[in-house]
C-alpha atoms as a PDB file:
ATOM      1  CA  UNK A   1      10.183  -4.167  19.897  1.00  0.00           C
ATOM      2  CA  UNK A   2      12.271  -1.017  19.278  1.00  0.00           C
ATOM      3  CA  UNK A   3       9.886   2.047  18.283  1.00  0.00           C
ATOM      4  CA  UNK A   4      11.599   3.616  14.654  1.00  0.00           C
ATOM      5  CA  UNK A   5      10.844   6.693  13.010  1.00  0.00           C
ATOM      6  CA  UNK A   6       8.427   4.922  10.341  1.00  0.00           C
ATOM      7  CA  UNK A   7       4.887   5.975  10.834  1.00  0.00           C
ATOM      8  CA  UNK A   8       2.801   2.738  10.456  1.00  0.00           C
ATOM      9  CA  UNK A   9      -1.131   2.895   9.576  1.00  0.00           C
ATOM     10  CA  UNK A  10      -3.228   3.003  12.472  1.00  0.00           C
ATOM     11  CA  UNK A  11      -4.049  -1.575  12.225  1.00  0.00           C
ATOM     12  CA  UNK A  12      -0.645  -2.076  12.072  1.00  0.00           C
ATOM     13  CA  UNK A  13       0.294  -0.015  14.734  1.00  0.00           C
ATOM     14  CA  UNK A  14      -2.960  -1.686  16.456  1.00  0.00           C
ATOM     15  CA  UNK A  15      -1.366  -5.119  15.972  1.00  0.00           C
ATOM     16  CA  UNK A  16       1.890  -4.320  17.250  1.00  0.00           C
ATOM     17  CA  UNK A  17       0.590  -3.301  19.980  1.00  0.00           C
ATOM     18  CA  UNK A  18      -1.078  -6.223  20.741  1.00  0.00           C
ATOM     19  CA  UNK A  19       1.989  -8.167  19.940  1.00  0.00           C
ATOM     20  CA  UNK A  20       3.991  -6.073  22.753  1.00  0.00           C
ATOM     21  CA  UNK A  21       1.668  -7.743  24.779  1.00  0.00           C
ATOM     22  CA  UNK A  22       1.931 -11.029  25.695  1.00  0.00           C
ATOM     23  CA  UNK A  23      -0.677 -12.801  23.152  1.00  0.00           C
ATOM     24  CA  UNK A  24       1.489 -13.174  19.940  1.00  0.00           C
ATOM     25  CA  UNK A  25      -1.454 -14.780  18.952  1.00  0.00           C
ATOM     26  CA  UNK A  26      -4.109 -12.701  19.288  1.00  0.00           C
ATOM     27  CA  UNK A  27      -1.337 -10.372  17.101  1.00  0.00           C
ATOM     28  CA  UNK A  28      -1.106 -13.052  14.352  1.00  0.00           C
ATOM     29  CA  UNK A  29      -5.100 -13.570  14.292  1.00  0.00           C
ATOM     30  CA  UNK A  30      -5.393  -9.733  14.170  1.00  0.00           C
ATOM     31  CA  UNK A  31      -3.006  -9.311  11.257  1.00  0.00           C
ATOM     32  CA  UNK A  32      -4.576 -12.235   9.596  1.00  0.00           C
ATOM     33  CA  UNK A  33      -8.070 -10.653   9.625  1.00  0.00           C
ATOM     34  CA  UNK A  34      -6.665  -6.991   8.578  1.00  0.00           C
ATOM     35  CA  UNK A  35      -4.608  -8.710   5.432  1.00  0.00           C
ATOM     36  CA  UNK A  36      -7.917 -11.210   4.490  1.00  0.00           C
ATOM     37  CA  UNK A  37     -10.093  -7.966   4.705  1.00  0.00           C
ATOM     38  CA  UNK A  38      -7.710  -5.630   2.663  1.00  0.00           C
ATOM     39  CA  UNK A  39      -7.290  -8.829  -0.119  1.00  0.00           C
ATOM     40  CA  UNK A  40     -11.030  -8.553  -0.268  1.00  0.00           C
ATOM     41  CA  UNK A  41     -11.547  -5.438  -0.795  1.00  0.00           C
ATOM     42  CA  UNK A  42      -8.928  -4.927  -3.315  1.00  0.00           C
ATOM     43  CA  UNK A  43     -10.418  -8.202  -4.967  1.00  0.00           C
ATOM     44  CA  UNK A  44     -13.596  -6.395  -5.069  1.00  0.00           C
ATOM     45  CA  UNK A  45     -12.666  -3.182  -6.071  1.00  0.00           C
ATOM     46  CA  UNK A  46     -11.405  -4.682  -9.365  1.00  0.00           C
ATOM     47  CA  UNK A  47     -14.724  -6.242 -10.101  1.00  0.00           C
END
């Protein structure tokens, strides 16, 4: 994966990483977590 000028948060960047690597999967499961945790807490912060 090319590196581009776009500055990424900090999980993102975490989960590329990890994808670079070769365990796509742990990369999916990662991303998976991060995106159910950030749904929650925007779920929550509208409560």
């Amino acid at each position: 994966m090319p590196k581009t000028e776009i500055n990424y948060p900090p999980l993102l960047t975490q989960a590329i990483d990890i994808m670079d690597s070769d365990n796509g999967e742990a990369a999916f499961l990662f991303v998976l977590d991060v995106m159910i945790s950030g749904l929650e807490t925007v779920l929550n912060n509208h409560h």
